[in-house]
PDB file of N, CA and C in Angstrom:
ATOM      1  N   UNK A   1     -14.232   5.414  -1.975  1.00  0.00           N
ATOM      2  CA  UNK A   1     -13.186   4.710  -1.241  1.00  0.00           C
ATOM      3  C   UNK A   1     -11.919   5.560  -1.159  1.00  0.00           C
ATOM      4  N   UNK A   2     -11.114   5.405  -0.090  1.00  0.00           N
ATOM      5  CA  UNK A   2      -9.663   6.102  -0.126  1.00  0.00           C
ATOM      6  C   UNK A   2      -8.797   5.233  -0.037  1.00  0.00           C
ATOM      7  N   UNK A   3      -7.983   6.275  -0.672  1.00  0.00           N
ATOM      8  CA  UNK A   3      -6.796   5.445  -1.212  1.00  0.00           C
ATOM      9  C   UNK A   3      -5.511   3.999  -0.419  1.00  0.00           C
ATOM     10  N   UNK A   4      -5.865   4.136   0.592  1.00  0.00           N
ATOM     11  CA  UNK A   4      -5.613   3.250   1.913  1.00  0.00           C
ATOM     12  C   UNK A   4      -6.451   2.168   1.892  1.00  0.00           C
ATOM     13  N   UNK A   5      -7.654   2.236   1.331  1.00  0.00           N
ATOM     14  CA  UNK A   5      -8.436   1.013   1.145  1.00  0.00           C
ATOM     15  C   UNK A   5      -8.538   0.223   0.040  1.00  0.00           C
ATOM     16  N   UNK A   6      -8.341   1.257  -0.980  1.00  0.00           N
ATOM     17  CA  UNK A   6      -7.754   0.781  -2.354  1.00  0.00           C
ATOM     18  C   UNK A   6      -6.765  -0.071  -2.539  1.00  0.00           C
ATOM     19  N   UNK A   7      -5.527   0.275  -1.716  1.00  0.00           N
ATOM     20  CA  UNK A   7      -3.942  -0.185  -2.355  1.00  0.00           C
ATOM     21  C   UNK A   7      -4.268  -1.594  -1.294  1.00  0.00           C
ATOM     22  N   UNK A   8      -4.717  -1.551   0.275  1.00  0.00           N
ATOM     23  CA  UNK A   8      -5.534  -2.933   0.620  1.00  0.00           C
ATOM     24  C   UNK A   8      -5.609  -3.513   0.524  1.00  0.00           C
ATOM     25  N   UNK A   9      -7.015  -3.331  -0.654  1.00  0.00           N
ATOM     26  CA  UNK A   9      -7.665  -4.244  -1.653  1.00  0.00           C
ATOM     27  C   UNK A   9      -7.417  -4.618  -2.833  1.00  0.00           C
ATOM     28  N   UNK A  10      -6.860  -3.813  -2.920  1.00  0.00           N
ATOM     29  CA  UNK A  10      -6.210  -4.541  -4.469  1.00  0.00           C
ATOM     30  C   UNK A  10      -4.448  -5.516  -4.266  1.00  0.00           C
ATOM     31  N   UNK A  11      -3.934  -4.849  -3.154  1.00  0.00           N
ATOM     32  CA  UNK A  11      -2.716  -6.063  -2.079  1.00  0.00           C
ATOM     33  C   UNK A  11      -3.266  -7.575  -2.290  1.00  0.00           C
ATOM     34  N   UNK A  12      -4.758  -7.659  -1.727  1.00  0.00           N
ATOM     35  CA  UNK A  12      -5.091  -8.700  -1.614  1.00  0.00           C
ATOM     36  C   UNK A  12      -5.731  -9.559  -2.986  1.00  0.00           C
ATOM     37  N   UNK A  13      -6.376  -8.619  -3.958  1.00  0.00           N
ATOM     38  CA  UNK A  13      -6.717  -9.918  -5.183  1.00  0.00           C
ATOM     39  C   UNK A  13      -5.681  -9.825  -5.992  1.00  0.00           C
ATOM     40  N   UNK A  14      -4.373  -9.037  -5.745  1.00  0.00           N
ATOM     41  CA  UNK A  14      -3.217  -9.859  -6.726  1.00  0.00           C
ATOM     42  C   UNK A  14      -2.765 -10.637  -5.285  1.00  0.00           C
ATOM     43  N   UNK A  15      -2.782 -11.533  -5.528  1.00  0.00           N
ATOM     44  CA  UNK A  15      -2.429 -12.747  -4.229  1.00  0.00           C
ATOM     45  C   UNK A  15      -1.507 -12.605  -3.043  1.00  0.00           C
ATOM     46  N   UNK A  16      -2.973 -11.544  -2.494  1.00  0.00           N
ATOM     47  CA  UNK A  16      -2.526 -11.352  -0.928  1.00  0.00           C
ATOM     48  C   UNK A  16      -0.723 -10.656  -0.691  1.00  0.00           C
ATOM     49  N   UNK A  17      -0.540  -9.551  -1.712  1.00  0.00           N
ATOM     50  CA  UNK A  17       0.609  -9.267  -1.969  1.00  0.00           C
ATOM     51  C   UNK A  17       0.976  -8.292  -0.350  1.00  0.00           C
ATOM     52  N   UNK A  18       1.947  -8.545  -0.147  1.00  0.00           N
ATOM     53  CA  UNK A  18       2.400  -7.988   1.247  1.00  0.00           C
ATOM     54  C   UNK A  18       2.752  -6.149   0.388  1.00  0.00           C
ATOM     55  N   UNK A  19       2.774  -5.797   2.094  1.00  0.00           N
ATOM     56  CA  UNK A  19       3.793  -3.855   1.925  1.00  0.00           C
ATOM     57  C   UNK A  19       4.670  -3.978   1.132  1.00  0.00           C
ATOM     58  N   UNK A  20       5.468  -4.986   1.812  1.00  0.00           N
ATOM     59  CA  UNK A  20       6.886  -5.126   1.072  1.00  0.00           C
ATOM     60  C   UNK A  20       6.883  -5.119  -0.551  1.00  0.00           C
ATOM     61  N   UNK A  21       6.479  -6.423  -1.263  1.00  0.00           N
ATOM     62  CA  UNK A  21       6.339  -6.370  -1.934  1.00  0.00           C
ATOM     63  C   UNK A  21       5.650  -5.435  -3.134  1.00  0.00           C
ATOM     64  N   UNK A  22       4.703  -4.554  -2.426  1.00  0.00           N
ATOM     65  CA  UNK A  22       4.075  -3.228  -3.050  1.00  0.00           C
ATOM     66  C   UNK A  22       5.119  -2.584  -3.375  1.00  0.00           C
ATOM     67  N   UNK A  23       5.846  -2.122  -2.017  1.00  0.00           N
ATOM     68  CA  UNK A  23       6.778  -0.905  -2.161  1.00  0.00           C
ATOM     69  C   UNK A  23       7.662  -1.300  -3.152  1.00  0.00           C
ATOM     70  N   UNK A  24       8.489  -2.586  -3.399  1.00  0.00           N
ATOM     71  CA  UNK A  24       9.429  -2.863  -3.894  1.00  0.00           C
ATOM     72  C   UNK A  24       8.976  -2.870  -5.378  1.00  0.00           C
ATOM     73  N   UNK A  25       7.452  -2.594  -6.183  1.00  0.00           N
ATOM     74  CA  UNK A  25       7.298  -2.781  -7.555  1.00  0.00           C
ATOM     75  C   UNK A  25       7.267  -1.074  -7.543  1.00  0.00           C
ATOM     76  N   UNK A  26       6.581  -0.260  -6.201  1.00  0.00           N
ATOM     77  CA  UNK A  26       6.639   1.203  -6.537  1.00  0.00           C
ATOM     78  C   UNK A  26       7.562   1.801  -6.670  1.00  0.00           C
ATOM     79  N   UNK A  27       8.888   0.940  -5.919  1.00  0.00           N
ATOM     80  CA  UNK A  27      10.198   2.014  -5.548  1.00  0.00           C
ATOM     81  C   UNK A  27      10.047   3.370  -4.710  1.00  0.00           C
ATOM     82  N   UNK A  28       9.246   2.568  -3.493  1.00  0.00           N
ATOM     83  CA  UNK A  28       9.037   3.368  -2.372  1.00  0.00           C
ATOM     84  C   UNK A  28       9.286   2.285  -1.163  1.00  0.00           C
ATOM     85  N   UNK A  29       9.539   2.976   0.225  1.00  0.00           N
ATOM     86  CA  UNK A  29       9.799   1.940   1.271  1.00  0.00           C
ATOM     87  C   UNK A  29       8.220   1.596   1.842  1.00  0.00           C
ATOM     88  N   UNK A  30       8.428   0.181   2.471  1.00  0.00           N
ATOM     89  CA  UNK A  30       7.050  -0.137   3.022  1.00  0.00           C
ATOM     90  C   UNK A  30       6.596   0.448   3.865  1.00  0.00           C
ATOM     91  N   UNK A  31       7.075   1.300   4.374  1.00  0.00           N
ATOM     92  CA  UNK A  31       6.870   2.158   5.490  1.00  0.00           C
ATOM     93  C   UNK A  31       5.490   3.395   4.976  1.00  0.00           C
ATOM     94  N   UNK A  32       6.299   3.755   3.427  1.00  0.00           N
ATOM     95  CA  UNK A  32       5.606   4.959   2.738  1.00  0.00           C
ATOM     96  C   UNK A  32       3.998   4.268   2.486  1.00  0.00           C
ATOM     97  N   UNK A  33       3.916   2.895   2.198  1.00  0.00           N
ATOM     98  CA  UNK A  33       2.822   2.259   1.655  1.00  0.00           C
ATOM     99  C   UNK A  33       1.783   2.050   3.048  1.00  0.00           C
ATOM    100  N   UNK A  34       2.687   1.432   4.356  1.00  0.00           N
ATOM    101  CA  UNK A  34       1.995   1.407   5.650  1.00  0.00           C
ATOM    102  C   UNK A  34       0.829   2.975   6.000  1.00  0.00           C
ATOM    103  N   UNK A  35       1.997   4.286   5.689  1.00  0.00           N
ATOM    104  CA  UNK A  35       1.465   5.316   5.761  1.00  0.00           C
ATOM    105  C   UNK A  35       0.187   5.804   5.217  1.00  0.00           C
ATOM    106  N   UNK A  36       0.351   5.355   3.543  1.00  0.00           N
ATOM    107  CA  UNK A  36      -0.889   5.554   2.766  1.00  0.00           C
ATOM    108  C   UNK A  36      -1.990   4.838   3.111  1.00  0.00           C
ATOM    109  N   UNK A  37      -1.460   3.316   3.495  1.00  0.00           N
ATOM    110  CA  UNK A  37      -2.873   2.781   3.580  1.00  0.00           C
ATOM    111  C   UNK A  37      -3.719   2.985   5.262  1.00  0.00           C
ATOM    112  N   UNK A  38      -2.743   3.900   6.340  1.00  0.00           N
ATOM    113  CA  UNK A  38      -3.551   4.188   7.066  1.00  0.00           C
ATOM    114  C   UNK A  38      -3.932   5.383   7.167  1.00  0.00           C
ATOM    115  N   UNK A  39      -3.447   6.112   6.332  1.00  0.00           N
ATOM    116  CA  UNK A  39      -3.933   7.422   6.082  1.00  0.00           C
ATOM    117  C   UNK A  39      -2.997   8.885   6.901  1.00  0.00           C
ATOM    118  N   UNK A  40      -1.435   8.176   7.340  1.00  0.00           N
ATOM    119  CA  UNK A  40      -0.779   9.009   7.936  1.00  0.00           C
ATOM    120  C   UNK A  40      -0.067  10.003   7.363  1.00  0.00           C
ATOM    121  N   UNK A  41      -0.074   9.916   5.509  1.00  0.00           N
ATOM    122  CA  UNK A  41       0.387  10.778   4.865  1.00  0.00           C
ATOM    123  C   UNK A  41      -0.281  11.795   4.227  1.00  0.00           C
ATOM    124  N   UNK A  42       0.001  12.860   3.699  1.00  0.00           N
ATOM    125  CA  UNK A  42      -0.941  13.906   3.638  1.00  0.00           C
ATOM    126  C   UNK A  42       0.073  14.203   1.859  1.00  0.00           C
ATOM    127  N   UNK A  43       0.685  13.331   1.275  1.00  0.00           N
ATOM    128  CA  UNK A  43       0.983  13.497  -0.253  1.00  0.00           C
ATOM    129  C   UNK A  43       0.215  12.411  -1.093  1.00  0.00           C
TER     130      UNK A  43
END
Protein backbone atom coordinates (compact mmCIF):
# COMPACT_ATOMS: atom_id res chain seq x y z
CA UNK A 1 0.00 0.00 0.00
CA UNK A 2 1.18 3.75 -0.36
CA UNK A 3 1.29 6.05 1.77
CA UNK A 4 -1.83 8.12 0.37
CA UNK A 5 -3.85 5.11 1.01
CA UNK A 6 -2.61 4.55 4.31
CA UNK A 7 -3.12 8.09 5.95
CA UNK A 8 -6.96 7.48 4.00
CA UNK A 9 -7.47 4.65 5.78
CA UNK A 10 -6.49 5.05 8.78
CA UNK A 11 -8.48 9.07 8.49
CA UNK A 12 -11.31 6.88 8.39
CA UNK A 13 -11.17 4.09 11.40
CA UNK A 14 -10.16 6.86 13.83
CA UNK A 15 -13.71 8.32 13.13
CA UNK A 16 -13.74 9.41 9.71
CA UNK A 17 -11.12 12.09 10.78
CA UNK A 18 -11.04 14.92 8.10
CA UNK A 19 -7.40 16.65 6.31
CA UNK A 20 -7.92 19.21 8.57
CA UNK A 21 -7.92 17.62 11.46
CA UNK A 22 -4.83 15.25 10.40
CA UNK A 23 -2.80 18.20 9.59
CA UNK A 24 -3.64 20.02 12.72
CA UNK A 25 -2.33 16.78 15.12
CA UNK A 26 0.84 16.68 12.43
CA UNK A 27 1.54 20.40 12.42
CA UNK A 28 1.41 20.44 8.78
CA UNK A 29 -1.25 22.33 6.49
CA UNK A 30 -4.11 20.25 4.94
CA UNK A 31 -3.01 21.02 1.84
CA UNK A 32 0.51 19.02 2.65
CA UNK A 33 -1.80 15.92 3.75
CA UNK A 34 -4.24 16.45 0.41
CA UNK A 35 -0.76 16.17 -1.43
CA UNK A 36 0.41 12.95 0.26
CA UNK A 37 -2.65 11.24 0.03
CA UNK A 38 -2.80 11.85 -3.73
CA UNK A 39 0.50 11.30 -4.33
CA UNK A 40 1.53 14.96 -5.52
CA UNK A 41 4.48 15.10 -3.23
CA UNK A 42 7.69 13.57 -3.88
CA UNK A 43 9.04 14.04 0.24
Amino acid sequence: MKLGVNLQYLRKIHGNMTQEELAERMSVSRQTISKWETGESHS
